[in-house]
N, C-alpha and C. Protein backbone atom coordinates (compact mmCIF):
# COMPACT_ATOMS: atom_id res chain seq x y z
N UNK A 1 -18.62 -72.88 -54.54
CA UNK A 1 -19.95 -72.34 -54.63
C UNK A 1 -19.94 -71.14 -55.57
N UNK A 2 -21.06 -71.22 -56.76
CA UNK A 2 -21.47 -69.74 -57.07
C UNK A 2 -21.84 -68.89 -56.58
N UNK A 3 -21.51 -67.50 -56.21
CA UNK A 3 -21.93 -66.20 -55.49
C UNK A 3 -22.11 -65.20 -56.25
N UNK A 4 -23.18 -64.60 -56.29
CA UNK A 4 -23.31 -63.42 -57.42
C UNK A 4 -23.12 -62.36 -56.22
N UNK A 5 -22.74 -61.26 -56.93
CA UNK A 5 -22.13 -60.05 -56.30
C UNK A 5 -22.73 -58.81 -57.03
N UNK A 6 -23.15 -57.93 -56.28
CA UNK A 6 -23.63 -56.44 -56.73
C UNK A 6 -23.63 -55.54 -55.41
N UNK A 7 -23.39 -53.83 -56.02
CA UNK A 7 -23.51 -53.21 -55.12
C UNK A 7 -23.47 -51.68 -55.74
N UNK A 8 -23.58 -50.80 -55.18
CA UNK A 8 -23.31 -49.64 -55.55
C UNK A 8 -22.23 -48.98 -55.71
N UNK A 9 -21.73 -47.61 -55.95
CA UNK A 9 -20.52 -47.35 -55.92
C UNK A 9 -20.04 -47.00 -54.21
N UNK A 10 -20.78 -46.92 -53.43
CA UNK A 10 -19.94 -46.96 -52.27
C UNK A 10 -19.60 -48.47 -51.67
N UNK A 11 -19.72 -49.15 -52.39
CA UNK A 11 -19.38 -50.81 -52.18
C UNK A 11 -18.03 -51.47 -53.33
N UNK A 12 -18.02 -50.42 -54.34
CA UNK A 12 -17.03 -50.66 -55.12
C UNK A 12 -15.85 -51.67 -55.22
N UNK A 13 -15.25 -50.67 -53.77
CA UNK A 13 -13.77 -51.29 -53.98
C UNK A 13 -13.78 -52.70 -52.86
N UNK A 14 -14.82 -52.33 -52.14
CA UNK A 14 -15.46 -53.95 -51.21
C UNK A 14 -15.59 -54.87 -52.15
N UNK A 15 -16.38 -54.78 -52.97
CA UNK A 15 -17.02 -55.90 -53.87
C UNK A 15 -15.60 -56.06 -54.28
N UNK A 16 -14.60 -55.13 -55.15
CA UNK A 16 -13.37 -55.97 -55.79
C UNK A 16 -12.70 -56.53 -54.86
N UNK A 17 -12.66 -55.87 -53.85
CA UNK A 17 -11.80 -57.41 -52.75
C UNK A 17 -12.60 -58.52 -52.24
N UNK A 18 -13.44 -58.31 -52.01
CA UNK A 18 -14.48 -59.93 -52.00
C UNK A 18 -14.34 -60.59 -53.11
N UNK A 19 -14.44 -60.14 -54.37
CA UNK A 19 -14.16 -60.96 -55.55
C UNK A 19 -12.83 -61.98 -55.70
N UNK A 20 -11.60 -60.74 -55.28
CA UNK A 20 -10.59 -61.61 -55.05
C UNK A 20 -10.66 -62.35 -54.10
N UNK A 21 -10.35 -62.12 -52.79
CA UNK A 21 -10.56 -63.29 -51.62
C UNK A 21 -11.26 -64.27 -51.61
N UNK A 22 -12.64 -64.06 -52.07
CA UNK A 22 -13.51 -65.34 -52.73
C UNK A 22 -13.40 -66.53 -53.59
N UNK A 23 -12.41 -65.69 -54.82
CA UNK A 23 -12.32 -66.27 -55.33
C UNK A 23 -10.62 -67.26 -54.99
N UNK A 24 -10.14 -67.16 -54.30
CA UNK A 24 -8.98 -67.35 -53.62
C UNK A 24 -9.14 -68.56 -53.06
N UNK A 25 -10.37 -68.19 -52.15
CA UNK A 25 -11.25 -69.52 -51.63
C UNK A 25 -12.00 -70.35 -52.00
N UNK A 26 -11.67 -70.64 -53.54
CA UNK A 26 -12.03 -71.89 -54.61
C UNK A 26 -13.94 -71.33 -54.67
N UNK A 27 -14.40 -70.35 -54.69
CA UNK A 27 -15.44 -70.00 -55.26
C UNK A 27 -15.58 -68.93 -56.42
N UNK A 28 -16.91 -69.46 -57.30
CA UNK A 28 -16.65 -68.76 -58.68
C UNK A 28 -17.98 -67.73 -58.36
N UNK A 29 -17.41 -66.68 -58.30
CA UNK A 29 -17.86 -65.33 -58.67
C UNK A 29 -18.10 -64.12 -59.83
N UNK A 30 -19.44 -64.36 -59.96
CA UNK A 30 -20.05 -63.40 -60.96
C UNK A 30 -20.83 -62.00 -60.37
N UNK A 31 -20.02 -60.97 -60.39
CA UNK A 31 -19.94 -59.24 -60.28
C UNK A 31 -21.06 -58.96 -61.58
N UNK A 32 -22.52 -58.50 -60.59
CA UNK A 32 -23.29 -58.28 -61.47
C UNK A 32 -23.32 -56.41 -61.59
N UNK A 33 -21.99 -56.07 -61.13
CA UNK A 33 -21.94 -54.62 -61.12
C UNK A 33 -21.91 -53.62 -60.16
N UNK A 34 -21.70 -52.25 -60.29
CA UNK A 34 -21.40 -51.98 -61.69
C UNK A 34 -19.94 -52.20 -62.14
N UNK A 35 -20.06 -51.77 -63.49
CA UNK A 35 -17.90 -52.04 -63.78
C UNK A 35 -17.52 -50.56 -63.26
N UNK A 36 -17.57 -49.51 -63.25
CA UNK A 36 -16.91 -48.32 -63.59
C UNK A 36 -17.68 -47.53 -62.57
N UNK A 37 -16.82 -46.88 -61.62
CA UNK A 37 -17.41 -45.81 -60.67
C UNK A 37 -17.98 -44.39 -61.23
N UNK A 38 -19.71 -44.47 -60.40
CA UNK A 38 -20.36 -43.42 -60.94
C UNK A 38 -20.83 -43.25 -59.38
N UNK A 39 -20.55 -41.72 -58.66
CA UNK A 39 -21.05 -41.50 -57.55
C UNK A 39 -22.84 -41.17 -57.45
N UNK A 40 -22.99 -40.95 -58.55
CA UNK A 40 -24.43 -40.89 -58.59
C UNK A 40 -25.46 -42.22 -59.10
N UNK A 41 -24.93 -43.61 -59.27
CA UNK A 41 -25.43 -44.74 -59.74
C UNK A 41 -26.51 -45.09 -58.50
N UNK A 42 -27.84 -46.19 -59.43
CA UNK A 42 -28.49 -46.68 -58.81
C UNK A 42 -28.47 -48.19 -58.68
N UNK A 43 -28.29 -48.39 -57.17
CA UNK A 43 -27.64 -49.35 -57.08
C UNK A 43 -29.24 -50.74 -57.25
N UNK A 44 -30.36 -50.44 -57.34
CA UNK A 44 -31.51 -51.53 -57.27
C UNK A 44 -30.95 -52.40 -58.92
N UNK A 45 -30.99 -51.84 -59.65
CA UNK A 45 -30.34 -53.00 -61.35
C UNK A 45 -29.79 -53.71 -61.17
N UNK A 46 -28.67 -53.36 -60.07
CA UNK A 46 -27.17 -54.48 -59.84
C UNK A 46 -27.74 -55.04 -59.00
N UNK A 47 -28.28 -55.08 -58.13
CA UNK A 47 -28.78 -56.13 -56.97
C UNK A 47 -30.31 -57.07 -57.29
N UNK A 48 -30.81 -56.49 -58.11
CA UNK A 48 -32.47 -57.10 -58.49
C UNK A 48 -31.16 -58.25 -59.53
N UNK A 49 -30.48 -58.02 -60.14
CA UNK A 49 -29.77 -58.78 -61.20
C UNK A 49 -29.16 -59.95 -60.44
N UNK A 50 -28.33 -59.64 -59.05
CA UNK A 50 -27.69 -60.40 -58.85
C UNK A 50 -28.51 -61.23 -57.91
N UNK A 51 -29.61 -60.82 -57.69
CA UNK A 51 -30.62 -61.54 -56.68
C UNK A 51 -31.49 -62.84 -57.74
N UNK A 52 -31.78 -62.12 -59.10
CA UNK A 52 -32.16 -63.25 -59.97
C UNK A 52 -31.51 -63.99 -60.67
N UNK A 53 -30.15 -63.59 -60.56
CA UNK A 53 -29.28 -64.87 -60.57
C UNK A 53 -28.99 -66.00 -59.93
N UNK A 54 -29.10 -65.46 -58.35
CA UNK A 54 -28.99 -66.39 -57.32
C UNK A 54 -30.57 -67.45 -57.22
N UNK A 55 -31.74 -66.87 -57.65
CA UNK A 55 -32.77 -67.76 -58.17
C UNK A 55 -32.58 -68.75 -59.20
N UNK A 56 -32.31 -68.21 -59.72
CA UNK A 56 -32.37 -68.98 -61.78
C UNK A 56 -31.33 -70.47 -61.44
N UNK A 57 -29.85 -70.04 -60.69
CA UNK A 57 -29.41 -70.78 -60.36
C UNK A 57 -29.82 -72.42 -59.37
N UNK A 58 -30.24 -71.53 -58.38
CA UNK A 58 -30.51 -72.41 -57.65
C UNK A 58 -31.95 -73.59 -57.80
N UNK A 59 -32.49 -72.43 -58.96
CA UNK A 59 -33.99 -73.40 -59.45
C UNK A 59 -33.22 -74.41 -60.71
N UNK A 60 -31.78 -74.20 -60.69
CA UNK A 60 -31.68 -75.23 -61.92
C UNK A 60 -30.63 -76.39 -61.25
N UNK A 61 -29.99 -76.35 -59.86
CA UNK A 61 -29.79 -76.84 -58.78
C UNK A 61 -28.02 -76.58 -58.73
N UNK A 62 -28.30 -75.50 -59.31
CA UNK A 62 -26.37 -75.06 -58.72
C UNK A 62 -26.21 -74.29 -57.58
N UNK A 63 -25.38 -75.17 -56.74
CA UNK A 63 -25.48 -74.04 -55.30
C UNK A 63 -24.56 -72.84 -55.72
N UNK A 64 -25.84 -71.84 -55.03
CA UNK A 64 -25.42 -70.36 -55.38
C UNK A 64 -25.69 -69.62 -53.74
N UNK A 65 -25.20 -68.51 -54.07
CA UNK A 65 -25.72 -67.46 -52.93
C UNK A 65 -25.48 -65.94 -53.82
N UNK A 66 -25.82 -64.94 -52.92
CA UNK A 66 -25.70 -63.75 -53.28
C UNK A 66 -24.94 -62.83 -52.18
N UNK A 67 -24.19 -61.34 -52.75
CA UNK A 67 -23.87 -61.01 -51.82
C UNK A 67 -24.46 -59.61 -52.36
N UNK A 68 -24.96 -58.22 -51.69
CA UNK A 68 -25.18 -57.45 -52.59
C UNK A 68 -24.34 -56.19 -51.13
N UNK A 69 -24.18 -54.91 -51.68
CA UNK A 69 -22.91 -54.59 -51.09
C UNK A 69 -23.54 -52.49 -51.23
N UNK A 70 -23.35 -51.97 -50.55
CA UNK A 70 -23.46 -50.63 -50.28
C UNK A 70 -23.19 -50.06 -49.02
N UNK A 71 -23.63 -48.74 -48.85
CA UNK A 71 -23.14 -47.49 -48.03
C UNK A 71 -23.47 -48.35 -46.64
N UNK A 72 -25.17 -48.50 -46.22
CA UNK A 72 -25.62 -49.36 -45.43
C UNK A 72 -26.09 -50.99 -45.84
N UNK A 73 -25.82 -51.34 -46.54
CA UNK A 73 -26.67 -52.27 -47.41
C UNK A 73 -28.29 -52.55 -47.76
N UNK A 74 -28.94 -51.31 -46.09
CA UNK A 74 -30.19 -51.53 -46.58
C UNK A 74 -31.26 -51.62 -47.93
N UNK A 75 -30.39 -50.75 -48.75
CA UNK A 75 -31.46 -50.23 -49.86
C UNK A 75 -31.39 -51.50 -50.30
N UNK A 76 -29.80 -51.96 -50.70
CA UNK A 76 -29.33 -53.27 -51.49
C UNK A 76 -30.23 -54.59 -51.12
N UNK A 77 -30.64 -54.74 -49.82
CA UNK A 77 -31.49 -56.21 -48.86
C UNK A 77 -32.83 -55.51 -49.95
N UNK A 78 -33.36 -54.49 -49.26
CA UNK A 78 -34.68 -54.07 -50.29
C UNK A 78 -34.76 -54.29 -51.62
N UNK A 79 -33.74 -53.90 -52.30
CA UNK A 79 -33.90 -54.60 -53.43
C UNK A 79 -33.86 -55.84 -53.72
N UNK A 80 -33.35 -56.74 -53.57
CA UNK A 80 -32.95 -58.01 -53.51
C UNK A 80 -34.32 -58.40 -52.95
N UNK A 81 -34.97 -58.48 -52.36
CA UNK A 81 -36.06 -58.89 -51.32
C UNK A 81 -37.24 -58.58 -52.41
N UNK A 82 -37.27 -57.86 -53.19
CA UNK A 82 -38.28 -57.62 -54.37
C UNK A 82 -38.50 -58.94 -55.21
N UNK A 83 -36.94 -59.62 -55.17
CA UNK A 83 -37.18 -61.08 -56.18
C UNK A 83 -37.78 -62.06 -55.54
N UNK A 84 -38.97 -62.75 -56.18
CA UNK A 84 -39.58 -63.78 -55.87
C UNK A 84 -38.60 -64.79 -55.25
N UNK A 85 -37.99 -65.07 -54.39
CA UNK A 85 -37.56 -66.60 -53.94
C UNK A 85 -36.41 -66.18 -53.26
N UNK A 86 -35.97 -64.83 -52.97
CA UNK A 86 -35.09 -64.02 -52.21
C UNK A 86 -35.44 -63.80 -50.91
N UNK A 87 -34.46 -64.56 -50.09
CA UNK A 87 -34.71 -63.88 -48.57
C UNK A 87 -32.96 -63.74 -48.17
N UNK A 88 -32.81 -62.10 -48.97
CA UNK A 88 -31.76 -61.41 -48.16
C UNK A 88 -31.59 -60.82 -46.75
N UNK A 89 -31.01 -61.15 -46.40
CA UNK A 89 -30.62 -60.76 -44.93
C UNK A 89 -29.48 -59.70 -44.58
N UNK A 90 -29.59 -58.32 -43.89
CA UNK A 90 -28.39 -57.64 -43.32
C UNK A 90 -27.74 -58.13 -42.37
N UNK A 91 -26.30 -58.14 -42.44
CA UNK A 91 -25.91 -58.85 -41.41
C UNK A 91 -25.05 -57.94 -41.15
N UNK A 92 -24.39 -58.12 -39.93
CA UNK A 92 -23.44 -56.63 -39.13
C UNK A 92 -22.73 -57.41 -38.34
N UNK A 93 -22.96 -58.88 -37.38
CA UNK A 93 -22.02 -59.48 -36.54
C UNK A 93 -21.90 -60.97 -36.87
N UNK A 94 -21.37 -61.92 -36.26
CA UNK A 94 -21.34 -62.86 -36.34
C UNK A 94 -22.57 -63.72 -36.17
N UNK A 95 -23.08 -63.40 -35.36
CA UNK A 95 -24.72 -63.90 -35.08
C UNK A 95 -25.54 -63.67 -36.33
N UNK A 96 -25.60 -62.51 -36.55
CA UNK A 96 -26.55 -62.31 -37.36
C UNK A 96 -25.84 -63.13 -38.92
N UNK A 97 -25.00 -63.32 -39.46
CA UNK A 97 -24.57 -64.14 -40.45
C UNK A 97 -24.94 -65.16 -40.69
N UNK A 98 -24.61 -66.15 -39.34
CA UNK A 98 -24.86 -67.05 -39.26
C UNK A 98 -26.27 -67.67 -39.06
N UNK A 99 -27.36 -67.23 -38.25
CA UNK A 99 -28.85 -67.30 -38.05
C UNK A 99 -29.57 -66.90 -39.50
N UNK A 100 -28.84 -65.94 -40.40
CA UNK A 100 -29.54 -65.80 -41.41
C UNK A 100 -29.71 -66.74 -42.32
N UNK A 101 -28.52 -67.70 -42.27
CA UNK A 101 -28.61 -68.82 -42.95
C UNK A 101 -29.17 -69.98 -42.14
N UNK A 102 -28.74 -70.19 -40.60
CA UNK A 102 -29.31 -71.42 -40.21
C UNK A 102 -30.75 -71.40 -40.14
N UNK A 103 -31.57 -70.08 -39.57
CA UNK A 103 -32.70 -69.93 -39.13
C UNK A 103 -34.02 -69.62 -40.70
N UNK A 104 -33.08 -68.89 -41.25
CA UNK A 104 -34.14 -68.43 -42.24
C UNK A 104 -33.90 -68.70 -43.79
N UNK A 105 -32.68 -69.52 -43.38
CA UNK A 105 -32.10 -70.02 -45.19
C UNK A 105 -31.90 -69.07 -46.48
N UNK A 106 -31.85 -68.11 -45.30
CA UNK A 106 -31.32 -66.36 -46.45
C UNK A 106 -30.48 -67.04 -47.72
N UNK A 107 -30.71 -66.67 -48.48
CA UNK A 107 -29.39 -66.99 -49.62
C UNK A 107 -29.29 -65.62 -50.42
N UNK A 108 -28.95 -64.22 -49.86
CA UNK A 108 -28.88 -63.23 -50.14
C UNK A 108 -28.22 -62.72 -48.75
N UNK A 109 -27.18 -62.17 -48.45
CA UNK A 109 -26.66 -61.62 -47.28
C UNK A 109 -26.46 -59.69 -48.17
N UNK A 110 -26.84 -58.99 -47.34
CA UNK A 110 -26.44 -57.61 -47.27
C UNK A 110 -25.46 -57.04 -46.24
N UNK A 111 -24.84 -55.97 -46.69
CA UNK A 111 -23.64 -55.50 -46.06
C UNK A 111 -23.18 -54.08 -46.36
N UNK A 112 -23.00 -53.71 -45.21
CA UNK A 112 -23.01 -51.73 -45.49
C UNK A 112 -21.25 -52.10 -45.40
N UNK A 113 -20.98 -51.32 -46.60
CA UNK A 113 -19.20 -50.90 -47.23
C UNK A 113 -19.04 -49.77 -46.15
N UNK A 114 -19.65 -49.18 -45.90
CA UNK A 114 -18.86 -47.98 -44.79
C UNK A 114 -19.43 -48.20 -43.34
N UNK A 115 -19.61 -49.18 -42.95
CA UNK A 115 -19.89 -49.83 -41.73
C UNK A 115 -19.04 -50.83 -40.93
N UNK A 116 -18.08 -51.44 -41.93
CA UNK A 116 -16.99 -52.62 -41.76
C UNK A 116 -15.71 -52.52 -41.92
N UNK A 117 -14.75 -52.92 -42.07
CA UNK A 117 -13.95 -52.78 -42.86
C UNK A 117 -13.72 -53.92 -43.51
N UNK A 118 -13.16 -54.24 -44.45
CA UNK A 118 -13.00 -54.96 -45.71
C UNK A 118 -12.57 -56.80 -44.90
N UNK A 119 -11.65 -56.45 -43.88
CA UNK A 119 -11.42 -57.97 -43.27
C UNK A 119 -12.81 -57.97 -42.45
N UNK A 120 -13.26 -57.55 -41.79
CA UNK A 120 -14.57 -57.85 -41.08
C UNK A 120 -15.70 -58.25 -41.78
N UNK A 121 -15.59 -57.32 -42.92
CA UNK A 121 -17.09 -57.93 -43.78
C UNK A 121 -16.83 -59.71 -44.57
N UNK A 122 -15.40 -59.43 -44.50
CA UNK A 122 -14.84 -60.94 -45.53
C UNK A 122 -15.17 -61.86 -44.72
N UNK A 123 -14.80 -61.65 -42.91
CA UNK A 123 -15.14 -62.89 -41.99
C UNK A 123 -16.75 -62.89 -41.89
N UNK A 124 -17.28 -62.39 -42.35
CA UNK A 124 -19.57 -62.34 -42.23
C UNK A 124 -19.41 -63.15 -43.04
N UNK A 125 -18.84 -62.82 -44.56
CA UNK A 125 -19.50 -63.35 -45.88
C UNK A 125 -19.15 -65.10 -45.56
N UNK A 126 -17.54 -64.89 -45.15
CA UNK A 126 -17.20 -66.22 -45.07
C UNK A 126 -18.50 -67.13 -43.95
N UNK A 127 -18.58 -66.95 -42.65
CA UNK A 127 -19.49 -67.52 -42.00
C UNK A 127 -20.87 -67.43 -42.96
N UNK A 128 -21.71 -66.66 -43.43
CA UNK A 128 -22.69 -66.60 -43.84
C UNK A 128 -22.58 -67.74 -44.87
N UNK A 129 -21.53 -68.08 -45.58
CA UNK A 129 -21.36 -68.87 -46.82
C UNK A 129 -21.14 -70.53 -46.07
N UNK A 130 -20.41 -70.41 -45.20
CA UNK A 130 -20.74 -71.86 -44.60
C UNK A 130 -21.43 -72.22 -44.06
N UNK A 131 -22.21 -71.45 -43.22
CA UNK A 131 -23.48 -72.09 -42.71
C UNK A 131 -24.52 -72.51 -43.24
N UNK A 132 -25.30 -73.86 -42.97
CA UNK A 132 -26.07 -74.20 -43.55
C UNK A 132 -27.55 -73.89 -43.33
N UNK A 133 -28.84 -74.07 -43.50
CA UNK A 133 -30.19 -74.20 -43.15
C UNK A 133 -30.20 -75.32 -41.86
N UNK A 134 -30.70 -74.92 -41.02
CA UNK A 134 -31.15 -75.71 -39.72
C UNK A 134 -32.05 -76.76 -40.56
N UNK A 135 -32.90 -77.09 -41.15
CA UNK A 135 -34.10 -77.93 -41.91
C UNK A 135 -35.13 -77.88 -40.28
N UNK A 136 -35.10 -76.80 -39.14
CA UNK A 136 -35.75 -77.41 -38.01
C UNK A 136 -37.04 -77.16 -38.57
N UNK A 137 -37.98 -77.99 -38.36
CA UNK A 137 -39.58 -77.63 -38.20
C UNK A 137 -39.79 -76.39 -38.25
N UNK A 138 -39.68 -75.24 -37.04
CA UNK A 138 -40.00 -74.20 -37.03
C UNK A 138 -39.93 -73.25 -37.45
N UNK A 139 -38.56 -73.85 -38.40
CA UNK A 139 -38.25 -72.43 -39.76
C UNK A 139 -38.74 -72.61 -40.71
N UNK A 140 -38.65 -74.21 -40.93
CA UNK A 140 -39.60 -74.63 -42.22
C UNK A 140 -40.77 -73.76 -42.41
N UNK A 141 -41.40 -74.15 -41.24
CA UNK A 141 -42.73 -73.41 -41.37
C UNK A 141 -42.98 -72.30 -41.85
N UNK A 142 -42.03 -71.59 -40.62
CA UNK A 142 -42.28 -70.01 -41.29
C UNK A 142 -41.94 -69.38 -42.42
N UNK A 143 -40.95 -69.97 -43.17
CA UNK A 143 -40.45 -69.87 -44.30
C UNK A 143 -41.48 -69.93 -45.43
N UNK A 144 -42.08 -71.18 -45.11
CA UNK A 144 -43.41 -71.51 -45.94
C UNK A 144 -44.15 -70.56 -45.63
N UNK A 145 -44.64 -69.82 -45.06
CA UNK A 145 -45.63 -68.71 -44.42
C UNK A 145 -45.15 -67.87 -45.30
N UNK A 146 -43.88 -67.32 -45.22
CA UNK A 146 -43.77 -66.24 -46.32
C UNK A 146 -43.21 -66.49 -47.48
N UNK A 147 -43.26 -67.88 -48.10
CA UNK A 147 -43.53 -68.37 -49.29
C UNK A 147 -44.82 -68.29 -49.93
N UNK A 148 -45.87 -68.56 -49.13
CA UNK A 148 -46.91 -68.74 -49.32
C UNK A 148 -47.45 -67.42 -49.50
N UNK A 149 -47.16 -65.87 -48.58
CA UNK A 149 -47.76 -65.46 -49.27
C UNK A 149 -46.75 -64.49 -50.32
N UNK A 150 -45.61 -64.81 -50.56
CA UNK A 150 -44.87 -64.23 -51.46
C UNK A 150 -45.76 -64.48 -53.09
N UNK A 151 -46.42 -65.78 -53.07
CA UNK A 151 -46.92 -66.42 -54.05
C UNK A 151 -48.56 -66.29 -54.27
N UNK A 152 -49.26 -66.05 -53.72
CA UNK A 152 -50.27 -66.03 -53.60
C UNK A 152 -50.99 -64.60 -52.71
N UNK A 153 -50.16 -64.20 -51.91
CA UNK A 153 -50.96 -63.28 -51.32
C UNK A 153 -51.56 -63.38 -50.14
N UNK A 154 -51.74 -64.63 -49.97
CA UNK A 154 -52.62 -65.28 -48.63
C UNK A 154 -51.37 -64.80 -47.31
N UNK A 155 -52.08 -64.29 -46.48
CA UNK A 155 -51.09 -64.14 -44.88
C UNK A 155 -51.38 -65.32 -44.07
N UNK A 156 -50.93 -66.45 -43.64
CA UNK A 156 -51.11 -67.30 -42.93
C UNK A 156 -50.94 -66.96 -41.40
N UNK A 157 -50.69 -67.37 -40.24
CA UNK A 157 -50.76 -67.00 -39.05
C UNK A 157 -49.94 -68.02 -38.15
């Protein structure tokens, strides 16, 4: 699988070991940044980037995902969540990894670098990356709900 990767500099040296281990595990990984530690960097460029990668891809039908990577990961999900066709998800346990993909077909996972440690966050990404979309009815739906108004504006109910 393709996985695009971004994060800030407190995700740094996370992102370079996810890169390796990932890529270890027969997936090709593209680090949308940054290269070079700056404690004052903004981390929304690297994650809006690696979030419209994980679009572009998947609208041309290469399975992709995203991973985007910081202090808490919140800012990183917020950004990411700005791209049209992005539903990043924070994840912190095993549950939540996994539901983000079965329940809501996240293909963006977030992850706080000073919340985990480096084998803990590797076992999320890994579950988050195998799990699939439930296809149940009831996510469909809602999914479509905030497709619908991601696209239009309309709030459905």
């Amino acid at each position: 699988m393709r996985i695009h990767i971004a994060t800030d500099h407190a995700g740094m040296e996370l992102s370079a070991y996810l890169v390796s281990e990932l890529t270890k595990l027969g997936h090709e990984l593209i680090d949308h940044g940054p290269k070079v530690y700056d404690a004052l960097d903004d981390y929304p460029g690297f994650c809006i980037a690696a979030a419209e990668a994980v679009v572009a891809d998947q609208a041309a039908g290469i399975q992709a995902l995203g991973i985007v990577l910081g202090g808490s990961g919140n800012g990183e999900q917020i950004a990411a969540n700005k791209v049209a066709g992005v539903r990043a998800a924070l994840i912190w346990n095993a549950d939540t990894a996994a539901l983000a993909r079965d329940h809501n077909d996240a293909n963006v996972c977030a992850l706080g670098a000073r919340q985990h440690s480096q084998s803990e966050v590797l076992e999320l990404v890994k579950i988050f990356i195998a799990k699939d979309f439930s296809h149940d009815e009831r996510h469909v739906r809602r999914i479509g709900k905030i497709v619908t108004y991601e696209t239009t504006g309309e709030i459905v109910y």
